[in-house]
Protein backbone atom coordinates (compact mmCIF):
# COMPACT_ATOMS: atom_id res chain seq x y z
CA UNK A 1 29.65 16.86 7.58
CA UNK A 2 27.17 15.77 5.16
CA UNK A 3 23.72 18.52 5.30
CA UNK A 4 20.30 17.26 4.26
CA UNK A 5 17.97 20.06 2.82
CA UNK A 6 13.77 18.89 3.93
CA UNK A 7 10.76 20.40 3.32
CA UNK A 8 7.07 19.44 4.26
CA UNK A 9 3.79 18.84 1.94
CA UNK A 10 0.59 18.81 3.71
CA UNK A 11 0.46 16.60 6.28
CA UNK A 12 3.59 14.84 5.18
CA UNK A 13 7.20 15.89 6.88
CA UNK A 14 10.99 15.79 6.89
CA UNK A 15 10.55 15.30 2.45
CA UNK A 16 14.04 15.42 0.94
CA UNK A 17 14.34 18.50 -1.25
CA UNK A 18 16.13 17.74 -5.03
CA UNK A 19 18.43 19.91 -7.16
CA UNK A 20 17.26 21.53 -9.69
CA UNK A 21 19.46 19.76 -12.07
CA UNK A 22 17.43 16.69 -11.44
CA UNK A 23 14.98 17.17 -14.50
CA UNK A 24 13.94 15.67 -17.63
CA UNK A 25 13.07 11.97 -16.19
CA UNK A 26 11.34 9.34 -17.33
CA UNK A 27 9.45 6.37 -15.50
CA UNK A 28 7.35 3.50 -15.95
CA UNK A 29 4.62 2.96 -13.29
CA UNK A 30 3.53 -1.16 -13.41
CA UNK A 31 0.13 -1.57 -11.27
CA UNK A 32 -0.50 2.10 -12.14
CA UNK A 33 -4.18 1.46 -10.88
CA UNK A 34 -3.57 -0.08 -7.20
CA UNK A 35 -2.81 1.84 -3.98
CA UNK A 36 0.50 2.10 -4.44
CA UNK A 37 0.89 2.91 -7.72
CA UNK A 38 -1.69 5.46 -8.00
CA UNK A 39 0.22 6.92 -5.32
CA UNK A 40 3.29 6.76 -6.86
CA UNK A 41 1.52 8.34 -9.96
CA UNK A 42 0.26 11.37 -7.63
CA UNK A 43 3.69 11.68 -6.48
CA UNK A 44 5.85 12.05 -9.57
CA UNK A 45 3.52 14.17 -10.96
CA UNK A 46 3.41 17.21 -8.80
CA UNK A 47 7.10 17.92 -10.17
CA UNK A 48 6.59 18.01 -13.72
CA UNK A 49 10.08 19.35 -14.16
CA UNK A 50 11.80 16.50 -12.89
CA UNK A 51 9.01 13.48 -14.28
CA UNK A 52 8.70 14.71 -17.73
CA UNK A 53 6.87 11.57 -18.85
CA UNK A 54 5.23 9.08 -16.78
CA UNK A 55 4.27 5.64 -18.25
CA UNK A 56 1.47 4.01 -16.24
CA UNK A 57 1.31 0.42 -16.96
CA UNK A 58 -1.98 -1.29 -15.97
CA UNK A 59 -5.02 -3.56 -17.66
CA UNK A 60 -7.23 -0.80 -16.50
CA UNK A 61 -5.91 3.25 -16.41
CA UNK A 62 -5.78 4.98 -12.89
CA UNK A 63 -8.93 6.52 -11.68
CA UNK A 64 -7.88 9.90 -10.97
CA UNK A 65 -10.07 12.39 -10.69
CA UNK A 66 -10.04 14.66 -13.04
CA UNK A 67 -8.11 12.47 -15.40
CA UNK A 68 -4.35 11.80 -15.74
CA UNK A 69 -1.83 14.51 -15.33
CA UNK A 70 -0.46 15.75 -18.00
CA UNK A 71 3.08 14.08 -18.23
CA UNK A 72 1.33 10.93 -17.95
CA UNK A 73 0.02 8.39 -20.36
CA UNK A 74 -1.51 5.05 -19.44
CA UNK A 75 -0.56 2.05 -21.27
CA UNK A 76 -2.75 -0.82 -21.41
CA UNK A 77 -1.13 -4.23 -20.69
CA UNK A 78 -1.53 -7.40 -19.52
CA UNK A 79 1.97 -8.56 -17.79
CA UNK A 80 1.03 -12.09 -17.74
CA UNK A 81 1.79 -11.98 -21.48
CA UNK A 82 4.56 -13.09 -22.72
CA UNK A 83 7.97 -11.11 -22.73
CA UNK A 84 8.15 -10.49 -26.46
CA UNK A 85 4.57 -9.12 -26.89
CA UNK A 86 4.74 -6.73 -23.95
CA UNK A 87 8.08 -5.56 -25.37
CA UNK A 88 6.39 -4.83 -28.77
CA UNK A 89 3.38 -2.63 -27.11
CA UNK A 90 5.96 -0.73 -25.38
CA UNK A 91 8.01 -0.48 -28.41
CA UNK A 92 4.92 0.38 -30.41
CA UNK A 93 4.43 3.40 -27.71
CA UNK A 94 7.60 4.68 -27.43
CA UNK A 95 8.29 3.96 -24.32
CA UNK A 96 11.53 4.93 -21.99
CA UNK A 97 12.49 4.79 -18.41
CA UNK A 98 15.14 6.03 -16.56
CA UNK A 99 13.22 4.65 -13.34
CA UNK A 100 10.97 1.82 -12.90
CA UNK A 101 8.58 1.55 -10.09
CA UNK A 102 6.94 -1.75 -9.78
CA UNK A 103 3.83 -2.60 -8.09
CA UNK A 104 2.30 -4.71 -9.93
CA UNK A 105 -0.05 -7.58 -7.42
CA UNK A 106 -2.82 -10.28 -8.24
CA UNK A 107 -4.11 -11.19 -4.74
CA UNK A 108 -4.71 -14.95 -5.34
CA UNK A 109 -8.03 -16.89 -4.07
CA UNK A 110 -7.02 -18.59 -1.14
CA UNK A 111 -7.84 -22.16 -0.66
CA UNK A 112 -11.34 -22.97 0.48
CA UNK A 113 -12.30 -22.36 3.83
CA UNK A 114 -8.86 -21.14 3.98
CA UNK A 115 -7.15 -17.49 5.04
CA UNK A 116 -6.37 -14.73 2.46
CA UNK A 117 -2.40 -16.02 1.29
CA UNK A 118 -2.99 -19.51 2.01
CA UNK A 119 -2.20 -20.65 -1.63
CA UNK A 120 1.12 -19.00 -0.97
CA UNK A 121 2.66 -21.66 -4.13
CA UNK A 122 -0.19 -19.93 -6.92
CA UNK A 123 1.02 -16.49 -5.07
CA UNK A 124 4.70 -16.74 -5.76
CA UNK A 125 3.79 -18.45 -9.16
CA UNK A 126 1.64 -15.61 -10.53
CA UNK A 127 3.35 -12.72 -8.62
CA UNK A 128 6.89 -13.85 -9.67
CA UNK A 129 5.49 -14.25 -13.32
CA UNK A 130 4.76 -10.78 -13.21
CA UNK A 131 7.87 -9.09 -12.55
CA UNK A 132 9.66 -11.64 -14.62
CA UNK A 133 7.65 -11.24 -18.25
CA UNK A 134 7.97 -7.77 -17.26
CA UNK A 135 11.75 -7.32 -16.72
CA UNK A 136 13.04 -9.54 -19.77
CA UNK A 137 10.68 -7.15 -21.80
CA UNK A 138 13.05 -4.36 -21.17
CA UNK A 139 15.97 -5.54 -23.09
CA UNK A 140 13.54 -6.55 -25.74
CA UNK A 141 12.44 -2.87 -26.18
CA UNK A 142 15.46 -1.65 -25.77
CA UNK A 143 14.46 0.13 -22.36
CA UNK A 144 17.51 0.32 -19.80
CA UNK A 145 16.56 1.78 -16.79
CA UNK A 146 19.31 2.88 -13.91
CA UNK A 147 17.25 1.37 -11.55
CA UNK A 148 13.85 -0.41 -10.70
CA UNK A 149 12.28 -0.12 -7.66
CA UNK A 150 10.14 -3.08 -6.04
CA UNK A 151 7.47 -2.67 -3.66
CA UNK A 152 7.26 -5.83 -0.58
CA UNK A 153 6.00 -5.41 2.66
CA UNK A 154 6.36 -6.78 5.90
CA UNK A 155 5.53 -10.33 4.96
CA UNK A 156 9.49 -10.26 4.23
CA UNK A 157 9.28 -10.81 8.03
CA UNK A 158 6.87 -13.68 8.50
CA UNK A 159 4.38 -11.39 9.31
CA UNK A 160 1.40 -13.86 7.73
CA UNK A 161 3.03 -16.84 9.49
CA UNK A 162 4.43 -15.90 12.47
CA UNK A 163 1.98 -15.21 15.80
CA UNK A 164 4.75 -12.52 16.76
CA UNK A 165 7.18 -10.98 14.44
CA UNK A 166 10.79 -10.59 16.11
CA UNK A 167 11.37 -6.67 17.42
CA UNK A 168 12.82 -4.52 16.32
CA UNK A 169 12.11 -5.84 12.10
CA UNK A 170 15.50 -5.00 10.40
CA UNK A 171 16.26 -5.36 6.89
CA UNK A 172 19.08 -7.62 7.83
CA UNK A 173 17.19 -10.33 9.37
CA UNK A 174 16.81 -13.91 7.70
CA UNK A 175 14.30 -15.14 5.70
CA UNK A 176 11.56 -17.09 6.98
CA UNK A 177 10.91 -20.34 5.22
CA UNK A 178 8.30 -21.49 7.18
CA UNK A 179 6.17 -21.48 3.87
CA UNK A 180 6.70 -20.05 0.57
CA UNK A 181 6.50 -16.38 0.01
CA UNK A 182 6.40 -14.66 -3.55
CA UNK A 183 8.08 -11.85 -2.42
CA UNK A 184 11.52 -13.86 -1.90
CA UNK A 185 10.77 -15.77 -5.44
CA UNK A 186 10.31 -11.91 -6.46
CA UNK A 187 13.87 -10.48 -5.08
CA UNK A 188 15.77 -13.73 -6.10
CA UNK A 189 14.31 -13.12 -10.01
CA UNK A 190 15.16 -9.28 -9.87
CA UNK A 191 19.08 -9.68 -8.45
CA UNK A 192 19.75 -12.38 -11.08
CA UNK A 193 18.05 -10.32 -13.62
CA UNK A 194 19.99 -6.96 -12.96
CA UNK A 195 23.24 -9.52 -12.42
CA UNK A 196 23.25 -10.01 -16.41
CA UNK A 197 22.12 -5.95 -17.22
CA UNK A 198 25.09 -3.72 -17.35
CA UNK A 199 23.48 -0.32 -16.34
CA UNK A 200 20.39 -1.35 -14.24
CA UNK A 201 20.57 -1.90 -10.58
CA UNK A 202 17.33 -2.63 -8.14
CA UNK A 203 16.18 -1.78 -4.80
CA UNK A 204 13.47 -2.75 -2.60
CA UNK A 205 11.07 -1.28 0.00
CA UNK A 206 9.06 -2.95 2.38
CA UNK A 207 5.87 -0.86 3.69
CA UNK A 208 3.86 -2.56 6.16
CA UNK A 209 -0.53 -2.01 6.41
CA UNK A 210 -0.72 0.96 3.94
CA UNK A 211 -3.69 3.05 4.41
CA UNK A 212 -4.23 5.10 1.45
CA UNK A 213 -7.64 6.13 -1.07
CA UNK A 214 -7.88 3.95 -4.27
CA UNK A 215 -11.25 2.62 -6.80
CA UNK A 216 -9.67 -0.47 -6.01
CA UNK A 217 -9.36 -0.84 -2.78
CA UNK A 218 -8.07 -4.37 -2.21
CA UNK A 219 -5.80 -4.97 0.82
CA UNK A 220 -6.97 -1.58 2.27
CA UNK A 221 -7.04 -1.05 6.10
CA UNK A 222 -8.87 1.94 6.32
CA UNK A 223 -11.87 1.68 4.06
CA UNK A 224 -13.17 -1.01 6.53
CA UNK A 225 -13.38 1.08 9.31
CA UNK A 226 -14.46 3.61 7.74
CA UNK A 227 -17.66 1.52 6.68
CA UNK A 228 -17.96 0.18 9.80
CA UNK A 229 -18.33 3.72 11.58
CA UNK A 230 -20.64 4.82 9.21
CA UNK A 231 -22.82 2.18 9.80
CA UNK A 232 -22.68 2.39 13.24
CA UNK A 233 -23.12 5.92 13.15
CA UNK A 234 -26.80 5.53 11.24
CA UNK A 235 -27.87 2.77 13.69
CA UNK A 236 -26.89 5.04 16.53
CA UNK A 237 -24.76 2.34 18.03
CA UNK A 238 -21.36 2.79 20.25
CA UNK A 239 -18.41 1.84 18.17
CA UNK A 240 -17.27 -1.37 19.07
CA UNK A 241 -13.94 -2.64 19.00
CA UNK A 242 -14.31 -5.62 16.58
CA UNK A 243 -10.64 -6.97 17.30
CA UNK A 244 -8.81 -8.87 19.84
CA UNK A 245 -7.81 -7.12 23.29
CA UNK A 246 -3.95 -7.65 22.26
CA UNK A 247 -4.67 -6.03 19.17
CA UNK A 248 -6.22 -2.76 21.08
CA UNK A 249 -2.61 -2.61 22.91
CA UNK A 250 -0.58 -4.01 20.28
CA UNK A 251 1.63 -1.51 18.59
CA UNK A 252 2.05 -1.31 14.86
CA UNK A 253 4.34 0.54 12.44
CA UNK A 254 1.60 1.68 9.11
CA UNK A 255 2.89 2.84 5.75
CA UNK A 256 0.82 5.74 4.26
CA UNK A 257 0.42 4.98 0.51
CA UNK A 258 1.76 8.93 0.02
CA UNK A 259 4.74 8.71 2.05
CA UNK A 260 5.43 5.24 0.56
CA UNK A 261 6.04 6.96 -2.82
CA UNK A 262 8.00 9.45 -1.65
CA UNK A 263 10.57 7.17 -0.12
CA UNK A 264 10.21 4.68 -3.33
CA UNK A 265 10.80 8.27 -4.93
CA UNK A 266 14.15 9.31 -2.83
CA UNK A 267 15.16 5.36 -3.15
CA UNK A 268 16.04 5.27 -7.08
CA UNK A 269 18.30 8.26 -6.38
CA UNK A 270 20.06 7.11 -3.36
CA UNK A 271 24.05 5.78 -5.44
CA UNK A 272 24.11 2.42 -6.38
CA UNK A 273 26.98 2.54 -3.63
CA UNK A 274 24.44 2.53 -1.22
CA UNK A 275 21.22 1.24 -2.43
CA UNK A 276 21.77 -1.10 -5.14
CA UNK A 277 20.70 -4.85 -4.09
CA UNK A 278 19.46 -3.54 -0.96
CA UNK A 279 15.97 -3.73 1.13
CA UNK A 280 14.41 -0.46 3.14
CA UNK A 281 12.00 -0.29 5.53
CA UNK A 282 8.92 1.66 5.10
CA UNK A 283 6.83 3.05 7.52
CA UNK A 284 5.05 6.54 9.01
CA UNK A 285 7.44 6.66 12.23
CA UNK A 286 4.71 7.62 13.89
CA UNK A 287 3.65 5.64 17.26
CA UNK A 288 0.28 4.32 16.66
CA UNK A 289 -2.06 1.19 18.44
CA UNK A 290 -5.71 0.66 16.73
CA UNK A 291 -6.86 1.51 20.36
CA UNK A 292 -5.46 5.05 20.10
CA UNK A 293 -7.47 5.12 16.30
CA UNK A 294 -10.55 3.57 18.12
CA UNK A 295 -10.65 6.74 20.05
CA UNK A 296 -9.84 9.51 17.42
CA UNK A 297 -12.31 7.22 14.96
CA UNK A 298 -14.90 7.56 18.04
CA UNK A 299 -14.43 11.51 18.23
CA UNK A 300 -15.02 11.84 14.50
CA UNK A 301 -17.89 10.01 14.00
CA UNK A 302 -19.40 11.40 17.17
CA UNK A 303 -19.93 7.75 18.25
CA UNK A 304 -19.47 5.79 21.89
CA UNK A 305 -16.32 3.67 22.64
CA UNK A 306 -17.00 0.58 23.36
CA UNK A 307 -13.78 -2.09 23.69
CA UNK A 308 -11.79 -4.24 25.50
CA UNK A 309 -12.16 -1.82 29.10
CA UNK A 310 -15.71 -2.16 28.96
CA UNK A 311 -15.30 -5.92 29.99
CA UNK A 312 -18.25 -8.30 29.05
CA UNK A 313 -20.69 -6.05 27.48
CA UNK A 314 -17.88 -5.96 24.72
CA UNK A 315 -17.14 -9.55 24.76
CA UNK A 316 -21.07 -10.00 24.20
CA UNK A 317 -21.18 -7.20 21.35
CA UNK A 318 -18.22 -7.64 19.49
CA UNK A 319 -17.90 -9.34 15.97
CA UNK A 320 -15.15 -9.93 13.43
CA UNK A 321 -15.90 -7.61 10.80
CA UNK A 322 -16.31 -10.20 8.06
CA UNK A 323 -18.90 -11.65 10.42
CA UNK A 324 -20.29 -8.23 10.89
CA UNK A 325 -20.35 -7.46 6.99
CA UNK A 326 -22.03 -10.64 6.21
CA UNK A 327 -25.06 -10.00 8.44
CA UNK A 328 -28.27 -8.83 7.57
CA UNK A 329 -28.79 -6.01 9.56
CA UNK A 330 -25.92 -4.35 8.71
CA UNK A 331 -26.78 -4.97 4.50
CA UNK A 332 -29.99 -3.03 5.18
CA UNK A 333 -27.85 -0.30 6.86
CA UNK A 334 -25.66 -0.08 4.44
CA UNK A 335 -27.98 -0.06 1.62
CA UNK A 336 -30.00 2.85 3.45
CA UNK A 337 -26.56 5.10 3.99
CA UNK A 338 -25.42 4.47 0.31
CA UNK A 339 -29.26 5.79 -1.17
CA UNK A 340 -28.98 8.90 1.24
CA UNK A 341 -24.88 9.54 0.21
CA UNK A 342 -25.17 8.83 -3.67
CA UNK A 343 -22.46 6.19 -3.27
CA UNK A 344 -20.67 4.61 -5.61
CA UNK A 345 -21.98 0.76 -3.74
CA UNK A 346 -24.68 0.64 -3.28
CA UNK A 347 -24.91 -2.96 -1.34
CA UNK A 348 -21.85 -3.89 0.31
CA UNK A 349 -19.20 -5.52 -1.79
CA UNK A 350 -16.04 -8.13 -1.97
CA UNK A 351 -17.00 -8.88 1.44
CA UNK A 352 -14.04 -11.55 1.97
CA UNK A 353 -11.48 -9.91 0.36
CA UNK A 354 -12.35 -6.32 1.73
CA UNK A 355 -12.80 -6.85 5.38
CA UNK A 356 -10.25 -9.96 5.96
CA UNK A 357 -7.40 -7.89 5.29
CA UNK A 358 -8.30 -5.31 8.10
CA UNK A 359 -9.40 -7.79 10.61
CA UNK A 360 -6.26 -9.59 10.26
CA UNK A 361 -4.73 -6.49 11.50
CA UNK A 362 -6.87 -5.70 14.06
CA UNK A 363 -5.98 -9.35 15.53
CA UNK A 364 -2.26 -8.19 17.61
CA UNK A 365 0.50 -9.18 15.30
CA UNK A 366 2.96 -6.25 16.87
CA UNK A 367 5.44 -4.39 13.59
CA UNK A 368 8.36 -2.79 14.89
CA UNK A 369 10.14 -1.11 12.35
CA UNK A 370 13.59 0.38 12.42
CA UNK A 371 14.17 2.85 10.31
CA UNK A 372 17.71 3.02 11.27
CA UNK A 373 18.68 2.15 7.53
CA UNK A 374 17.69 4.35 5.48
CA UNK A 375 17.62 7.40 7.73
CA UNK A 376 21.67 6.50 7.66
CA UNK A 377 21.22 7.80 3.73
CA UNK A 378 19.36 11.00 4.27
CA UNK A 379 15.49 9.77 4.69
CA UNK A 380 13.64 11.80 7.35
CA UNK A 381 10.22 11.43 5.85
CA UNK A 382 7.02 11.22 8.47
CA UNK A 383 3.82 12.18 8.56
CA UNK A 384 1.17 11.39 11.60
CA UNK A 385 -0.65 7.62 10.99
CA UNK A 386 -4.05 9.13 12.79
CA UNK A 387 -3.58 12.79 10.95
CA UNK A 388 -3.06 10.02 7.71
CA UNK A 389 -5.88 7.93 8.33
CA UNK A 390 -8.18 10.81 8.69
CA UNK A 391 -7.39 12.14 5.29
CA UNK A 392 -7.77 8.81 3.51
CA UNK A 393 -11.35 8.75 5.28
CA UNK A 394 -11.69 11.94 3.48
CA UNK A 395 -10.51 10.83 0.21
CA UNK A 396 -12.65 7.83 0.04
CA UNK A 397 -15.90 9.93 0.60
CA UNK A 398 -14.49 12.09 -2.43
CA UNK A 399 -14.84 9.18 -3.87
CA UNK A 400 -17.61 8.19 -3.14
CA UNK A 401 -17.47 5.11 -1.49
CA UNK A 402 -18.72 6.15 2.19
CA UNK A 403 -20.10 9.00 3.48
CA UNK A 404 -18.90 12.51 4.29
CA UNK A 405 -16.65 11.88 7.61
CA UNK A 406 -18.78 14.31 10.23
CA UNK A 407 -16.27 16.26 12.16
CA UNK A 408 -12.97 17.28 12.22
């Protein structure tokens, strides 16, 4: 009988516990400054003991409040460079790892007129070239990690190409080729790579939408909405559903950046036995619709509902929200809420890139995620996707970038 020892932080459940043995790590952090690995970077350093030193790899440092912990240290680089000179700036800074956690991204332009990965050959080009300078820069500096740990998502599945994704998505399913997809290019590179290393090993996890509080908050679900509301809230208007009526219904698995890293966290010490080569699903396990949001987001902001029950007055009021962002009206608002807030914006910004991503989720693309997997090996992490959502709505006004959330 094997017994697994959990414990709960904050909001966030069913977190394995470590032995106290497990101490004196080090780990190397690449896209130190995105979502997911500022999460990571929160995550690793609430246990000191264990994450000793923290290397966070990045062109710009992490904007944490406050500043860096102290077992971190942020490492400028570039790693479109060339393998030999990133290996001499992490030679130059000492640099270790037992554990590498990689989520490094550049979100390509997409071909004009064209949706968000629609240059999907510059995406696996750039993406791959990434991991790759990065990787055969390790032997270079003489860095030998036990294992590195790659962040995908649920485009594994076709998610971006597909107008339904199979049900339930498990790790076992086939590839589809249907167009390219970087994040194949990406785990072909890494198992020939660790093929030739004698004491490194990889695994992968696959999130799906990831709400979480970043600066740079590319590819973020929730800072949308949370725009949207306020705006709606200072015109006084009833918050209308800007999706499709399948997306209201449509069920979705979502990835909280926080739990992310604590599964990425509880991967790289999962035997090579059982994790080496191999691909985990990542998600809140919490059942969740954007209708259900619609109505919590509603009760927070102290706003009218206003979707896909209310028949044709919300097919007359409804707009995509890139549509919506773009429009004059809603500029002005903006503009007006940012003066009274202090905000960081203060007109609204990276329209395409921002609100694109959300509305693509909002349009009914169903993620089933089993989780069968990895709770086989001992992961019970959870944590409520609303209860999440509301705290990342928090976090952004902490950071400025929309307004104090009303009520609890």
């Amino acid at each position: 009988m094997t017994i697994h020892q959990v414990q709960s932080r904050s909001i966030y459940h069913g977190l394995p516990v470590y032995p106290k043995e497990l101490k004196g790590l080090t780990a190397i952090i690449t896209g130190a400054n995105g979502i997911s690995g500022y999460h990571m970077l929160r995550v690793l350093a609430q246990d000191p003991d264990r994450w000793t030193k923290i290397y966070c790899l990045s062109r710009r440092p992490p904007a944490i409040p406050g500043g860096l912990p102290s077992n971190a240290e942020h490492i400028a680089l570039d790693l479109l460079k060339k393998p030999g000179e990133i290996a001499e700036v992490l030679k130059s800074k000492g640099v270790t790892a037992d554990y590498v956690f990689f989520f490094a991204y550049i979100q390509v332009a997409p071909k004009p007129g064209e949706r968000l990965w629609s240059d999907a050959e510059e995406m696996c080009r750039v993406n791959t070239a990434l991991l790759s300078n990065f990787c055969d820069s390790l032997p270079l500096a003489s860095i030998n990690p036990k294992r590195i740990l790659l962040q995908t998502g649920a485009k594994n599945y076709g998610a971006h190409v597909l107008p339904q994704t199979p049900k339930p998505l498990r790790e076992s399913l086939p590839r589809v080729l249907l167009a390219p997809n970087f994040y194949y290019t990406q785990e072909d590179f890494l198992a020939a790579f660790c093929a030739t290393q004698q004491h490194t090993s990889y695994t992968i996890t696959m999130p799906s939408y990831i709400p979480g509080a970043v600066p740079d908050a590319a590819m973020n679900v929730v800072l949308p909405l949370g725009i949207y509301a306020a705006v709606g809230a200072h015109l006084a208007e009833p918050l209308v559903y800007p999706g499709t009526a399948a997306g209201w219904r449509a069920t979705q698995c979502q990835s909280s950046a926080m739990l992310n890293a604590y599964m990425a966290e509880w991967a790289v010490f999962v035997r090579d036995e059982d994790a080496a080569g191999e691909k985990f699903n990542c998600c809140d396990g919490s059942a969740f619709t954007w209708g259900g949001l619609w109505e919590a987001l509603a009760g927070w902001y102290g706003m009218e509902v206003l979707g896909p029950g209310d028949g044709e007055e919300w097919e007359r009021r409804k707009m995509g929200l890139t549509a919506w962002a773009k429009t004059e009206r809603v500029r002005r608002a903006w503009g007006e809420v940012a003066e009274r807030w202090g905000l960081v914006h203060g007109e609204l910004w990276d329209v395409e890139r921002l609100f694109a991503f959300t509305e693509g989720a909002l349009g009914g693309v169903e993620t089933d995620y089993s989780m069968d997997k990895s709770r086989k090996l001992g992961w019970f992490g959870t944590v409520d996707t609303t209860e999440s959502i509301r705290k990342v709505l928090d976090e952004f006004a902490e950071l400025k970038m929309i307004p104090p959330v009303p009520k609890r």
